[in-house]
Every structure is written in structure tokens, then in C-alpha cells.
N, C-alpha and C. Protein backbone atom coordinates (compact mmCIF):
# COMPACT_ATOMS: atom_id res chain seq x y z
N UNK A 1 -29.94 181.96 -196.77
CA UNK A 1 -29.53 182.86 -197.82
C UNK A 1 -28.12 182.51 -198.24
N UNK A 2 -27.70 182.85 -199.48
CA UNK A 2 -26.78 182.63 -199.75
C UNK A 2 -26.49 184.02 -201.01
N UNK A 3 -25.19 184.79 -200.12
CA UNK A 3 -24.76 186.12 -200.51
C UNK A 3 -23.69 185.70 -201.58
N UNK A 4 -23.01 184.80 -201.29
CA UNK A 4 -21.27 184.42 -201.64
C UNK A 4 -21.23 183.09 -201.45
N UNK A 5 -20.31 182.75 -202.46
CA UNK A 5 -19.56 181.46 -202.36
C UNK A 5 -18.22 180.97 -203.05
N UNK A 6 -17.68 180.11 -203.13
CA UNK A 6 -16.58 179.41 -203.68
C UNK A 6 -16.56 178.95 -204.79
N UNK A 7 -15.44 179.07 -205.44
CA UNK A 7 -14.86 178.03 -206.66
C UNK A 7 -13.93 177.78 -206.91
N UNK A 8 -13.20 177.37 -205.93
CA UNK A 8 -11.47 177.03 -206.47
C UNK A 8 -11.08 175.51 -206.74
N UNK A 9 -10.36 176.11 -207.30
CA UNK A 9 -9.68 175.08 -208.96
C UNK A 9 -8.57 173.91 -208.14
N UNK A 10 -8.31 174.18 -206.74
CA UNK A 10 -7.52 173.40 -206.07
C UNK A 10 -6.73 172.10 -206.59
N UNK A 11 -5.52 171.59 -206.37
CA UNK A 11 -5.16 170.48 -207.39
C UNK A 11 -6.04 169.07 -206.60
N UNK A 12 -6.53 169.23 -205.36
CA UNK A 12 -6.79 168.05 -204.94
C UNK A 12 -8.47 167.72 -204.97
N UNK A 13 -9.05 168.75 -206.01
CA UNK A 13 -10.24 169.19 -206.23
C UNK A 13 -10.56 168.11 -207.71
N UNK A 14 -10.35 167.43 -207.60
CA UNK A 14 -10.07 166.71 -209.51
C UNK A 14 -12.02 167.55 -209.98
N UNK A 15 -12.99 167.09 -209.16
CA UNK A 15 -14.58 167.60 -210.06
C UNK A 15 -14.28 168.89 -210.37
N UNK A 16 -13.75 169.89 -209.26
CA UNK A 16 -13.67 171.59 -209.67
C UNK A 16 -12.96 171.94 -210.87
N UNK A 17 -11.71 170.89 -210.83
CA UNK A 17 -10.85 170.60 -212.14
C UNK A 17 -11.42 170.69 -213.01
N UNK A 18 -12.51 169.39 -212.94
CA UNK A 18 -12.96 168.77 -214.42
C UNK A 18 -13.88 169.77 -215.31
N UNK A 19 -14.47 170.49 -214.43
CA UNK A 19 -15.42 171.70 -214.68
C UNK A 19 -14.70 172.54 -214.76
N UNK A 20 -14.13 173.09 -214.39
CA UNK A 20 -13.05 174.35 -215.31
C UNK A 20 -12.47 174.02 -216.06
N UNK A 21 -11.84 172.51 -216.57
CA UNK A 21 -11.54 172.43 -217.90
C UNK A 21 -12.07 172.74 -218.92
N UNK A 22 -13.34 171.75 -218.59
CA UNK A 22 -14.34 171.82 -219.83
C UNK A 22 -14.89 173.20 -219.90
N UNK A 23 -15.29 174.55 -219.07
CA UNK A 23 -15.73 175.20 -219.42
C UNK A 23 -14.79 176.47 -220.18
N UNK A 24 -13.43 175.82 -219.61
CA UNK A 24 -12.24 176.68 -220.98
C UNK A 24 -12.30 175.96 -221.84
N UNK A 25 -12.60 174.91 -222.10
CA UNK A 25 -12.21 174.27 -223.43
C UNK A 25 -13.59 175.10 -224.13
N UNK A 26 -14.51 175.30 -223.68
CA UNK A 26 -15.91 175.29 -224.45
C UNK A 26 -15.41 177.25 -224.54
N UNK A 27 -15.16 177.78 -223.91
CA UNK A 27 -15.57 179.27 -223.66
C UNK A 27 -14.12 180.10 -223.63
N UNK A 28 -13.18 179.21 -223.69
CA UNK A 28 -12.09 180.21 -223.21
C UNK A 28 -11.29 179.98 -221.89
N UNK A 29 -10.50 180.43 -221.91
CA UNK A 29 -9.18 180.32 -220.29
C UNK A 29 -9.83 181.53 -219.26
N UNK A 30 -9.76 182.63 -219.95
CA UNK A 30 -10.58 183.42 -218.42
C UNK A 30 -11.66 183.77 -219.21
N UNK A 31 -13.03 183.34 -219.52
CA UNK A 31 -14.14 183.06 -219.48
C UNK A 31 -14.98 183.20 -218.45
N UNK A 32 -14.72 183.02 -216.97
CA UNK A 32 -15.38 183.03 -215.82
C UNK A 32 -14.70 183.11 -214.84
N UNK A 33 -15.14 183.65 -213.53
CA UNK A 33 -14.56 183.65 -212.49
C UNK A 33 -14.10 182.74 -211.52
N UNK A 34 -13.19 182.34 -210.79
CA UNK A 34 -12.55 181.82 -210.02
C UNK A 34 -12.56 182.44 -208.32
N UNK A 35 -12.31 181.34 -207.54
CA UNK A 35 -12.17 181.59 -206.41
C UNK A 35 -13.33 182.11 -205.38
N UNK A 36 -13.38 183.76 -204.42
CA UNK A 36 -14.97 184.22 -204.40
C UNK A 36 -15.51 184.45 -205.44
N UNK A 37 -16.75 184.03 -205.56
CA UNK A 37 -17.76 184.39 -206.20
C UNK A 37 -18.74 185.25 -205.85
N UNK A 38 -19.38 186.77 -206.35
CA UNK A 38 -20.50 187.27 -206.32
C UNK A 38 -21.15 187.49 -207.17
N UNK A 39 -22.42 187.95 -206.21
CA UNK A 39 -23.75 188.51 -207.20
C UNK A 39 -23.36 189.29 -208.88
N UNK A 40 -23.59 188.32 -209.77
CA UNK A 40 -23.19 189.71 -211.17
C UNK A 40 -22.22 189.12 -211.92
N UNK A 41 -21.16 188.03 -210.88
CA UNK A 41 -20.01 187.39 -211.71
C UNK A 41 -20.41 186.08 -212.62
N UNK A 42 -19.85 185.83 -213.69
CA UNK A 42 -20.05 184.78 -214.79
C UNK A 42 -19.01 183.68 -214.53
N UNK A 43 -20.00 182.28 -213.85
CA UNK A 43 -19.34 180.84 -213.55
C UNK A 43 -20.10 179.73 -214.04
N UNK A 44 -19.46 178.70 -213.83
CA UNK A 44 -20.05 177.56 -213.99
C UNK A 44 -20.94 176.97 -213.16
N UNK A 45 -22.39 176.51 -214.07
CA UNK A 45 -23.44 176.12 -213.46
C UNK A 45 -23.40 174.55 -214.42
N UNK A 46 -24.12 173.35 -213.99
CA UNK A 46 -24.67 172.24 -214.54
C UNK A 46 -25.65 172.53 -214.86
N UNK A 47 -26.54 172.18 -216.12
CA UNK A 47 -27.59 171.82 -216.33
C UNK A 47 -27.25 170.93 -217.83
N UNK A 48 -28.72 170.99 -218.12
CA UNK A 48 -28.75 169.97 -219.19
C UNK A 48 -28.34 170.34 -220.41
N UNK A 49 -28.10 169.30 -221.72
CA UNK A 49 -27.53 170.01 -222.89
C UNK A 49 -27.99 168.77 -223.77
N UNK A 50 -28.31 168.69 -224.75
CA UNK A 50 -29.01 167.83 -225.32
C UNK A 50 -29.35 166.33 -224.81
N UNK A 51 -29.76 166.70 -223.37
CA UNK A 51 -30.11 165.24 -222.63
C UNK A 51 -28.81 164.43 -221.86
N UNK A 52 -27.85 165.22 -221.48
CA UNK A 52 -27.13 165.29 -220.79
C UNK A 52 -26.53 165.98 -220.22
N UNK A 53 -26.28 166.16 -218.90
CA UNK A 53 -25.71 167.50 -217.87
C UNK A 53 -24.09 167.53 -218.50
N UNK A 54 -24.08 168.86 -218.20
CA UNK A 54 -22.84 169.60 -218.85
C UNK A 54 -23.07 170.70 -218.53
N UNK A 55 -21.18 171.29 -218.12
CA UNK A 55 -21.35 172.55 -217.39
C UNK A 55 -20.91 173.77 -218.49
N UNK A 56 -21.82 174.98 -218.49
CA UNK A 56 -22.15 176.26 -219.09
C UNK A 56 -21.91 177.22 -218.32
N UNK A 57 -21.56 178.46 -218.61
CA UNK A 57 -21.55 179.94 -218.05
C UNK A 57 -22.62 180.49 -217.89
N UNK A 58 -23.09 180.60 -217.06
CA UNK A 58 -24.14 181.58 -216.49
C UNK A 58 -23.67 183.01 -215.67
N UNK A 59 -24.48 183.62 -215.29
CA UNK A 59 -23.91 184.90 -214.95
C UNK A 59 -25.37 184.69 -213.11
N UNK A 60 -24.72 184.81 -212.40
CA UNK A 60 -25.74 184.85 -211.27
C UNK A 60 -26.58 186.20 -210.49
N UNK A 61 -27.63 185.93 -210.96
CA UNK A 61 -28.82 187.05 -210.21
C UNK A 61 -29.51 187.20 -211.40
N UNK A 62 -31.10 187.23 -211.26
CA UNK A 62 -32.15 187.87 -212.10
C UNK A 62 -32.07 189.40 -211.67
N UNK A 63 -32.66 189.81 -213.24
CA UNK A 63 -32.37 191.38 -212.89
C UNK A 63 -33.63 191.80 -211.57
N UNK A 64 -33.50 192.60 -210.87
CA UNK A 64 -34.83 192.84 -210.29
C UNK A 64 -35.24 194.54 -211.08
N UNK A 65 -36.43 194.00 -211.23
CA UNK A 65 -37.50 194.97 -212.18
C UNK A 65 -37.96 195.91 -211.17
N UNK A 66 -37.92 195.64 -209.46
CA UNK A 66 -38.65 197.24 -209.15
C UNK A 66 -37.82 197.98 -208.23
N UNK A 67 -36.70 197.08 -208.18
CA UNK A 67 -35.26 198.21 -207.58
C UNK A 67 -34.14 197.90 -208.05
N UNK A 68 -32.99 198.68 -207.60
CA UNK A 68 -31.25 198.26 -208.45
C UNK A 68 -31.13 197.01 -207.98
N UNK A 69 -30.12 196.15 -208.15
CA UNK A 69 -29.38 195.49 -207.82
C UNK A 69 -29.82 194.22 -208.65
N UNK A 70 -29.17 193.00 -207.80
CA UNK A 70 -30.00 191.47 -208.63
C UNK A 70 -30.68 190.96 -207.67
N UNK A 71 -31.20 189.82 -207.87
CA UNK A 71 -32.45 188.88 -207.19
C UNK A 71 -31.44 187.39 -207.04
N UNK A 72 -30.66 187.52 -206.14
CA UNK A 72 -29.21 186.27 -206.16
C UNK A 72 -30.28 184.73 -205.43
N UNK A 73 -31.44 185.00 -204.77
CA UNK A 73 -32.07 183.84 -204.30
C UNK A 73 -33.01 183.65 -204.42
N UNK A 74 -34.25 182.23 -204.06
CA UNK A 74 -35.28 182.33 -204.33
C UNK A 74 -35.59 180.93 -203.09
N UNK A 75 -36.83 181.65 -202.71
CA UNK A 75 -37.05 180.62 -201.52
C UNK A 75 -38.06 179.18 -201.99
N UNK A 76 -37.15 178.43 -201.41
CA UNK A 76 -37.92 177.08 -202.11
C UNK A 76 -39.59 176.67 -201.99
N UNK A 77 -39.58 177.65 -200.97
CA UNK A 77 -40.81 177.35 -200.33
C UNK A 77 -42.15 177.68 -201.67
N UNK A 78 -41.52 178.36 -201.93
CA UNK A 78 -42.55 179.80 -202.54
C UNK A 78 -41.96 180.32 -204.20
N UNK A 79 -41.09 179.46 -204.17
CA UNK A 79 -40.79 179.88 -205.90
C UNK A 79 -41.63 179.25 -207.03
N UNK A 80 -42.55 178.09 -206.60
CA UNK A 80 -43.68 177.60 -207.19
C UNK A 80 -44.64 178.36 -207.72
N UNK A 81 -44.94 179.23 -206.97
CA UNK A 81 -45.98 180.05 -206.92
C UNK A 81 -45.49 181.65 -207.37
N UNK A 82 -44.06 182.44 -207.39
CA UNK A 82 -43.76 183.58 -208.14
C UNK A 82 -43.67 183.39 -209.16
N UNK A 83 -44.52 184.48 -210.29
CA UNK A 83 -44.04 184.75 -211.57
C UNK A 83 -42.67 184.80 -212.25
N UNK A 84 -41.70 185.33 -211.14
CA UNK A 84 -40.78 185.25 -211.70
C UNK A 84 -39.74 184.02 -211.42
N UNK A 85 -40.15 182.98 -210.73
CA UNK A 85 -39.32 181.91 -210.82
C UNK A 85 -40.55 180.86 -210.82
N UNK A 86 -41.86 180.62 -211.13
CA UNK A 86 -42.57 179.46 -211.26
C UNK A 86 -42.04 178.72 -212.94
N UNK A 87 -41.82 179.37 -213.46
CA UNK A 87 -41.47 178.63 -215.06
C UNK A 87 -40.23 177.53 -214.86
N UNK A 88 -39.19 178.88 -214.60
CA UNK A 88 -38.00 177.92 -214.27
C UNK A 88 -37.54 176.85 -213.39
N UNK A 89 -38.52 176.97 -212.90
CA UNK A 89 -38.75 175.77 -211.45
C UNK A 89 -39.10 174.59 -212.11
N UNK A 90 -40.07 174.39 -212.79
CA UNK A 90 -40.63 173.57 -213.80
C UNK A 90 -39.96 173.29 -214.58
N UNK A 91 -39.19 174.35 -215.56
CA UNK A 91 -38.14 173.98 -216.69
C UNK A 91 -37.04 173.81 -217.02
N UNK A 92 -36.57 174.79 -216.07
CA UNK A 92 -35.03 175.07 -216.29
C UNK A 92 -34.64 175.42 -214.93
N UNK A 93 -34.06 173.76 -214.31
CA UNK A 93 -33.17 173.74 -212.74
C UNK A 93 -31.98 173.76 -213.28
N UNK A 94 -30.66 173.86 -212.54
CA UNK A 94 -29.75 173.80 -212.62
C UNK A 94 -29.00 173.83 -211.49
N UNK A 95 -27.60 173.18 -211.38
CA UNK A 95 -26.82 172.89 -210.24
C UNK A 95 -26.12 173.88 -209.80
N UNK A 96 -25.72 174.56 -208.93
CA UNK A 96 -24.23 175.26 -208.76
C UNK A 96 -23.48 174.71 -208.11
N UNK A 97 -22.18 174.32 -208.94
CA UNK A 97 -20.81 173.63 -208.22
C UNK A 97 -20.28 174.42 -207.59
N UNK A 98 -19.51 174.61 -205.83
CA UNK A 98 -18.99 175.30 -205.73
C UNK A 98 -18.07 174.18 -204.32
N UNK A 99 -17.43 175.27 -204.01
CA UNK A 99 -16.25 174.52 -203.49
C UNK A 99 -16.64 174.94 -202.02
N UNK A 100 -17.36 175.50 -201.56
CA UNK A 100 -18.04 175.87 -200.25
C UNK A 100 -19.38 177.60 -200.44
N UNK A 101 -19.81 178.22 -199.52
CA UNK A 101 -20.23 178.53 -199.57
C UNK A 101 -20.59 180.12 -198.23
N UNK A 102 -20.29 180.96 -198.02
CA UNK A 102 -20.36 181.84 -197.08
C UNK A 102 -21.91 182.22 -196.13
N UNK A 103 -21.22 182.74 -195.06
CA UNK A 103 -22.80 183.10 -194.29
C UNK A 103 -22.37 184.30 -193.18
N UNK A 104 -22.81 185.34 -192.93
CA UNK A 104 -22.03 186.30 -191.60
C UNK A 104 -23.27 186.14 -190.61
N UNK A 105 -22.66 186.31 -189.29
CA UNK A 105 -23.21 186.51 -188.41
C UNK A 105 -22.96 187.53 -187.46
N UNK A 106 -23.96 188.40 -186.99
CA UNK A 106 -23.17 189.60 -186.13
C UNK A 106 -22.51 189.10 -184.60
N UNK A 107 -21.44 189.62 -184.32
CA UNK A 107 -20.96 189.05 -183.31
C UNK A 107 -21.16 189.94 -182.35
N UNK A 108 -21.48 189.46 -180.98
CA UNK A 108 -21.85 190.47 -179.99
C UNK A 108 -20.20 191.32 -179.56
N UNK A 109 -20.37 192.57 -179.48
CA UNK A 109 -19.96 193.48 -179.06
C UNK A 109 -18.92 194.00 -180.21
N UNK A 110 -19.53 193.07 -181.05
CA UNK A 110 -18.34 194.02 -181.85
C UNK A 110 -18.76 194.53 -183.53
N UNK A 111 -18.62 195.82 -184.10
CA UNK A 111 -18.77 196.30 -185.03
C UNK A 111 -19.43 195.63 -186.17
N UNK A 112 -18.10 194.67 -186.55
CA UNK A 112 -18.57 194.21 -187.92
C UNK A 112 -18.97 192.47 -187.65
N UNK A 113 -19.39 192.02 -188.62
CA UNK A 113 -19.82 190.72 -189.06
C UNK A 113 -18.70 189.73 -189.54
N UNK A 114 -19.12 188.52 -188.38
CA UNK A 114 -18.22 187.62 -188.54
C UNK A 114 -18.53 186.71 -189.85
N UNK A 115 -17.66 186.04 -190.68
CA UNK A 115 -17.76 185.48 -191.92
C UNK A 115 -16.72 183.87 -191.71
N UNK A 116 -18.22 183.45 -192.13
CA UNK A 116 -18.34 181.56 -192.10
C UNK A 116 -18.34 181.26 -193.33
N UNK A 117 -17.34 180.20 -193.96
CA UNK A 117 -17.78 179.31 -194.65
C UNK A 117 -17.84 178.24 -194.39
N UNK A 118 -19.13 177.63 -195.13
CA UNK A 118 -19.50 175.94 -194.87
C UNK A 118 -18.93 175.47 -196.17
N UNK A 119 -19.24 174.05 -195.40
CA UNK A 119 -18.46 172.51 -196.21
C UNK A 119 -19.81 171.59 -196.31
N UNK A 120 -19.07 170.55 -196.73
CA UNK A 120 -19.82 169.45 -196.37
C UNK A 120 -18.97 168.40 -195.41
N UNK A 121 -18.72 168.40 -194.55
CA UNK A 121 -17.55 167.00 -194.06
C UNK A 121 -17.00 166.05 -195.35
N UNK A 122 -16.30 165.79 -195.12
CA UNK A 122 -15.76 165.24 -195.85
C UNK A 122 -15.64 165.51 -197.64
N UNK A 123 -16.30 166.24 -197.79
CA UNK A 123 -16.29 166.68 -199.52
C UNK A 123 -15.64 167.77 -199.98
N UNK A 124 -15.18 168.07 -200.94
CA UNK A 124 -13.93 168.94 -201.72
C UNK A 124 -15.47 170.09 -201.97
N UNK A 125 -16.93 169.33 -202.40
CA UNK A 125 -17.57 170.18 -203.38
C UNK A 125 -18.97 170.40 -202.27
N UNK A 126 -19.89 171.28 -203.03
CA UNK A 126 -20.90 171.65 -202.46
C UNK A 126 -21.79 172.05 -203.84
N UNK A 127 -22.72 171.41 -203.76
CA UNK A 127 -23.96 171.29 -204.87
C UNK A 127 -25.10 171.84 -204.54
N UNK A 128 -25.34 173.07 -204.85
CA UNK A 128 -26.64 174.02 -204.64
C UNK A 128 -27.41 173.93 -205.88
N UNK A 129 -28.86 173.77 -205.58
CA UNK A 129 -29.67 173.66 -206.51
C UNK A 129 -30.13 175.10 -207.01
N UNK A 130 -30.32 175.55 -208.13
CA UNK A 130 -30.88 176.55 -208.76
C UNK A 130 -31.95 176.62 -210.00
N UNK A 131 -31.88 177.63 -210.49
CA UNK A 131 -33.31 177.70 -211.57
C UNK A 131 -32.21 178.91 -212.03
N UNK A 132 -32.73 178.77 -213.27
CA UNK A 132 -32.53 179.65 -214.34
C UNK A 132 -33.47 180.23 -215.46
N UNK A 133 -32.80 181.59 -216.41
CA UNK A 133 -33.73 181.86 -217.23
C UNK A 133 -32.84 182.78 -218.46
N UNK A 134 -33.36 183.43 -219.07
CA UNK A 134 -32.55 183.91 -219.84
C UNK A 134 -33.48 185.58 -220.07
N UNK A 135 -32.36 186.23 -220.24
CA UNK A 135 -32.90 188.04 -219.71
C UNK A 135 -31.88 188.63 -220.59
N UNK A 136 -32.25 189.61 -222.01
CA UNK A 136 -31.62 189.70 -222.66
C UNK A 136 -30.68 189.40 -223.18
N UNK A 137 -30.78 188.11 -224.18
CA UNK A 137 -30.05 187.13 -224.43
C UNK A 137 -28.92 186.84 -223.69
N UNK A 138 -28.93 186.48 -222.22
CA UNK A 138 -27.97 186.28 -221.44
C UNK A 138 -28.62 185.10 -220.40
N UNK A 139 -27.97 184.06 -220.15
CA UNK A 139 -28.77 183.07 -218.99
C UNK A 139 -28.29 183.91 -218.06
N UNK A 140 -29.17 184.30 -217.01
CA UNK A 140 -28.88 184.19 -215.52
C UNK A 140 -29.48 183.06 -214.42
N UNK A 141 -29.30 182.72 -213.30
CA UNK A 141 -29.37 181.49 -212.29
C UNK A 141 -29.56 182.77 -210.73
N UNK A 142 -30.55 182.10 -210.33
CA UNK A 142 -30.78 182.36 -209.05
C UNK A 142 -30.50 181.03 -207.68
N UNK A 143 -30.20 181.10 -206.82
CA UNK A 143 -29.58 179.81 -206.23
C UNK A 143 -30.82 179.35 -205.20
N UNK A 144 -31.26 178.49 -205.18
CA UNK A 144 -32.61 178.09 -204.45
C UNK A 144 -32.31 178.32 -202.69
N UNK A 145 -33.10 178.53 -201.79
CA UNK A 145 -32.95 178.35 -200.31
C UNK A 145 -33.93 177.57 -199.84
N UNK A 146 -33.81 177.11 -198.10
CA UNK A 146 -34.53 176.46 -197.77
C UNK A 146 -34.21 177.18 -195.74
N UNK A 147 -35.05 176.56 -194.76
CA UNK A 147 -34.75 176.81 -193.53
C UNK A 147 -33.58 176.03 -193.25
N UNK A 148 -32.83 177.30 -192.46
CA UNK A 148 -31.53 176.24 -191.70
C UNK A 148 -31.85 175.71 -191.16
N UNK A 149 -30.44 174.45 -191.47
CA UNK A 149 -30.88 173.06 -190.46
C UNK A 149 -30.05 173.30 -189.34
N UNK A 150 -29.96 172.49 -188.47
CA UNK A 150 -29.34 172.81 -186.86
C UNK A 150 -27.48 173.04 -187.06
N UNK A 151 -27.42 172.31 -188.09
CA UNK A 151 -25.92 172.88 -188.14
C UNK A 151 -25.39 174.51 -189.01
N UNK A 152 -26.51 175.29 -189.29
CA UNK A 152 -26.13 176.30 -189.90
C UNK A 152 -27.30 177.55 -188.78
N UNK A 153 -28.22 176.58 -188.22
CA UNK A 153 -29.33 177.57 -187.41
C UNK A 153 -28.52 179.02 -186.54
N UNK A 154 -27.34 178.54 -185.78
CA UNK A 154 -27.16 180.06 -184.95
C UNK A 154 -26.76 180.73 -185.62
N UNK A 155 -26.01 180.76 -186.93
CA UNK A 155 -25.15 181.63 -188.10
C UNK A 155 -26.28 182.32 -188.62
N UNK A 156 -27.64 181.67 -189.47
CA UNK A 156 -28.62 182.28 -190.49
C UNK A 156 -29.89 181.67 -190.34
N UNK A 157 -30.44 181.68 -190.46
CA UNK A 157 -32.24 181.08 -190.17
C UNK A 157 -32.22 180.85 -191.60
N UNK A 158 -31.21 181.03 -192.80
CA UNK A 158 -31.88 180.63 -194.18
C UNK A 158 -30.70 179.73 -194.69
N UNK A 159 -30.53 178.83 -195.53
CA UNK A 159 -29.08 178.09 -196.22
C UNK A 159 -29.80 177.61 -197.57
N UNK A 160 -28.25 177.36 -198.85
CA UNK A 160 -29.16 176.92 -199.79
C UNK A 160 -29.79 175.86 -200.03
N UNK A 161 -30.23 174.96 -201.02
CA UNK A 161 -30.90 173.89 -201.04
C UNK A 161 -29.72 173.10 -201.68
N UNK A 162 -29.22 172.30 -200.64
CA UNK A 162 -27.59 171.23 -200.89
C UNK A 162 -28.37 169.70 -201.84
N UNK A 163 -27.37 169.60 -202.03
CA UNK A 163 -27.97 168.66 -203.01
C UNK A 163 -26.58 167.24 -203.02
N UNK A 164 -27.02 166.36 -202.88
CA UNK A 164 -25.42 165.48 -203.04
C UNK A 164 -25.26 165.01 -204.50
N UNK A 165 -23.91 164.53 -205.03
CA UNK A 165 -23.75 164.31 -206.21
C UNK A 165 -24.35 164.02 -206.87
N UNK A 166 -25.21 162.25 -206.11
CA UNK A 166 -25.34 161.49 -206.45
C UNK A 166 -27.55 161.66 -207.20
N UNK A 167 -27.32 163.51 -206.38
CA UNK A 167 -29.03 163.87 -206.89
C UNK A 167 -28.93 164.71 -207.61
N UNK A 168 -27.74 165.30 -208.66
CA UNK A 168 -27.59 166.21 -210.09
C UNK A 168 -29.01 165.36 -210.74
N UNK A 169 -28.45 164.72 -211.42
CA UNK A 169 -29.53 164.66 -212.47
C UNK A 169 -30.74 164.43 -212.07
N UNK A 170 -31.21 163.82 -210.68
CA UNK A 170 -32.22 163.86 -210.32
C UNK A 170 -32.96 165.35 -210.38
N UNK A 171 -32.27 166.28 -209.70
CA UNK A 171 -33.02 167.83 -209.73
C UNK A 171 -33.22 167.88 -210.77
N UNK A 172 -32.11 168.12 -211.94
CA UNK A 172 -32.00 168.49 -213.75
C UNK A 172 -33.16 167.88 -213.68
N UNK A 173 -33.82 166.63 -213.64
CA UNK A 173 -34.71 165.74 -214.92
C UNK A 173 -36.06 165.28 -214.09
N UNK A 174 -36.06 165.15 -213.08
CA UNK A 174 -37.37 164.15 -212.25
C UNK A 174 -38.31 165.41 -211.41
N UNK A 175 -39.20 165.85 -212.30
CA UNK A 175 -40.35 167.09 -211.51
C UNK A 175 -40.45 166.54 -210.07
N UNK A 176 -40.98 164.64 -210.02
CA UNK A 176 -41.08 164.23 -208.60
C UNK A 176 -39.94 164.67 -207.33
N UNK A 177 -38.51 164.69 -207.83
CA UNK A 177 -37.52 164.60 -206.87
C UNK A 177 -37.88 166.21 -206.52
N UNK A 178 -38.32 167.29 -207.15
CA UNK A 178 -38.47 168.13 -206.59
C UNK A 178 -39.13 168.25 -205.07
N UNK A 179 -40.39 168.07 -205.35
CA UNK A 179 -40.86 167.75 -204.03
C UNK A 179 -40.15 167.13 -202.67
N UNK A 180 -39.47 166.04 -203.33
CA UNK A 180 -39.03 165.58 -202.27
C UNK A 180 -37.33 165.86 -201.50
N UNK A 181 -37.10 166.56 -202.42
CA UNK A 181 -35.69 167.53 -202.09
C UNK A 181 -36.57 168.50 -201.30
N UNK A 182 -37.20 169.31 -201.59
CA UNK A 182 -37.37 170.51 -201.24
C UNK A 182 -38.28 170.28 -199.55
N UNK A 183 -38.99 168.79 -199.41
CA UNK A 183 -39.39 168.47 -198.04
C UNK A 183 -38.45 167.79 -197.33
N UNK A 184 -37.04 167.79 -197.72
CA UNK A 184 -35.43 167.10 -196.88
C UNK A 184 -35.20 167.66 -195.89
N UNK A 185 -34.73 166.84 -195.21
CA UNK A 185 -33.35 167.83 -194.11
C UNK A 185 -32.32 167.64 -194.88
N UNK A 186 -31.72 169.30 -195.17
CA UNK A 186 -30.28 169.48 -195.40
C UNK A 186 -29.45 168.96 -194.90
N UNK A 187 -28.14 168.32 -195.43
CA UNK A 187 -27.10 167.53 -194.94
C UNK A 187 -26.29 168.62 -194.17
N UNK A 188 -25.89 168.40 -193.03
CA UNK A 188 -25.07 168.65 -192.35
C UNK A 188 -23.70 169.29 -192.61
N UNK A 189 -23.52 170.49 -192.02
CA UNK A 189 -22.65 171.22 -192.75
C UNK A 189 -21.40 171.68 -191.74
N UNK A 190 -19.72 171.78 -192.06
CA UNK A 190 -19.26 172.14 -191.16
C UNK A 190 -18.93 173.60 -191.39
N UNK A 191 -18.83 174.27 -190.86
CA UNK A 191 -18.43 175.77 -190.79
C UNK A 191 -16.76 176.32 -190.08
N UNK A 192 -16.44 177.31 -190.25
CA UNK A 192 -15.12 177.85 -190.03
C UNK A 192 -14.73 179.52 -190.61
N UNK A 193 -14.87 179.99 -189.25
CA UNK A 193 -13.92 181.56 -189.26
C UNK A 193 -13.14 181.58 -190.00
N UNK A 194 -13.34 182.49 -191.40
CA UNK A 194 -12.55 183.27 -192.19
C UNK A 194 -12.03 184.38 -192.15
């Protein structure tokens, strides 16, 4: 699962850069949110734009139709097959750039929930795959999941579906790479007490 995550603009971040440029140049200076990110807030997602990826404002969570709140995930397993994310699975993927990503775990003996964010070793960024749609003329993005892999297993039994740079446009454009993302082992993730 994925509740929360990152987006900071860091100077040693040049991609987080390059994507908050362009999405003030396109939308405005505070246009979208920075730093944590939650359910409801309006950031930058990748997807396609006349046959080339380019990053847009989306707003994250489908509304959910039979209680309050939003619908912030969708399990990879099984979003093939829901009405409400089989279209966009098919049509409309999209990336989420973010600069890491959160997870809590309850800690024995004590009250509240400890709070992890993951990385990737060595990388500034973290590339979650998503689906999108549009819900009163507004895009929203739900962020895809998959089973944790052994480096996120004692924190959550769920993480999102990571994606490396170098497979953006693959998700955006190749129905095949679906499949075969979605039967991966997730890359390896490091974590750290916040």
C-alpha cells in the first residue's frame, strides 16, 4: 500500500527539478504540491501527450462511490478485472515521480506507528506506476500495488509497483510490458525512521 509519499524539489535532485519546472512553466509557480504528498493533493504525474511523455497535474485518488473518502490504490493483481480501474489499465497508465515513498509499522509496546520511508539505493527518484481517469472534468490517478518484496516484507505485506527510469515509456506505451512488470520482483528498497 501506499498512503503517502514524496516530492522534493532538492537542488541535487536535477529530474525532480526538471519536472517542477516544466509543470510551472505549463500551470503556474504554486500549481501543485511539494514535499509530503497526500490522498486529495494536486502533483505531478508522467503520462503521455501527443505521443510523448510529459509531466501534467493530476490530483490523486478516484472518488469512491459507496463510502467518503478516495480510492488512493489499486492492486495489480486484480485491477484487470475491476470496473473501476479495467479501462485505465488498458488506456490510460501513468508514472508517479516521487522522491521516496512512506509505509508505518506498529511497533511493539508502544502506542503509535512507526513511519518509514523507502528509497531506491542509490537514486534521488522513485517511479510508481499508476492508471488514471478523469471524474468530473478533473484527471485523477490511483497508484498501482503489488506483494512486498523481502526488503519492504516486515514493514507492509503490500508496496507500490516501482518501475526504473529506464521502463517510463515502456508502462505509458507497450500493453506487453504490462504483464511482465506486473509478474517482477520489485527492486530493492532501502528504508529509514522518520
Amino acid at each position: 500500500m501506499c498512503g503517502r509519499y514524496t516530492f522534493y524539489t532538492d537542488e541535487e535532485n536535477r529530474e525532480a527539478i526538471r519536472i517542477a519546472l516544466e509543470i510551472e512553466k505549463r500551470y503556474g509557480k504554486d500549481s501543485f504540491n511539494k514535499g509530503e504528498i497526500f490522498p486529495g493533493n494536486k502533483v505531478p504525474i508522467l503520462t503521455d501527450e501527443k505521443n510523448k511523455i510529459a509531466p501534467k497535474l493530476f490530483t490523486w485518488g478516484f472518488p469512491n462511490f459507496k463510502n467518503k473518502g478516495l480510492i488512493i490504490n489499486a492492486r495489480s493483481e486484480t485491477a484487470g478485472g475491476k470496473r473501476m480501474f479495467s479501462s485505465s489499465l488498458k488506456q490510460r497508465r501513468c508514472v508517479i515521480p516521487s522522491t521516496g515513498f512512506f509505509e508505518w509499522k506498529k511497533a511493539e509496546g508502544k502506542k503509535n506507528k512507526e513511519k518509514y520511508l523507502f528509497n531506491i539505493p542509490g537514486s534521488n527518484m522513485v517511479y510508481m506506476a499508476g492508471i488514471y481517469n478523469e471524474f468530473e472534468g478533473e484527471e485523477k490517478y490511483v497508484i498501482l500495488t503489488t506483494g512486498a518484496n523481502a526488503s519492504m516484507k516486515n514493514i507492509h505485506h503490500r508496496m507500490p509497483v516501482i518501475l526504473g527510469e529506464n521502463s517510463i515509456e515502456n508502462w505509458i506505451y507497450d500493453d506487453k510490458f504490462v504483464d511482465i512488470l506486473f509478474n517482477s520482483e520489485m527492486t530493492t528498497l532501502e528504508k529509514k525512521l522518520v
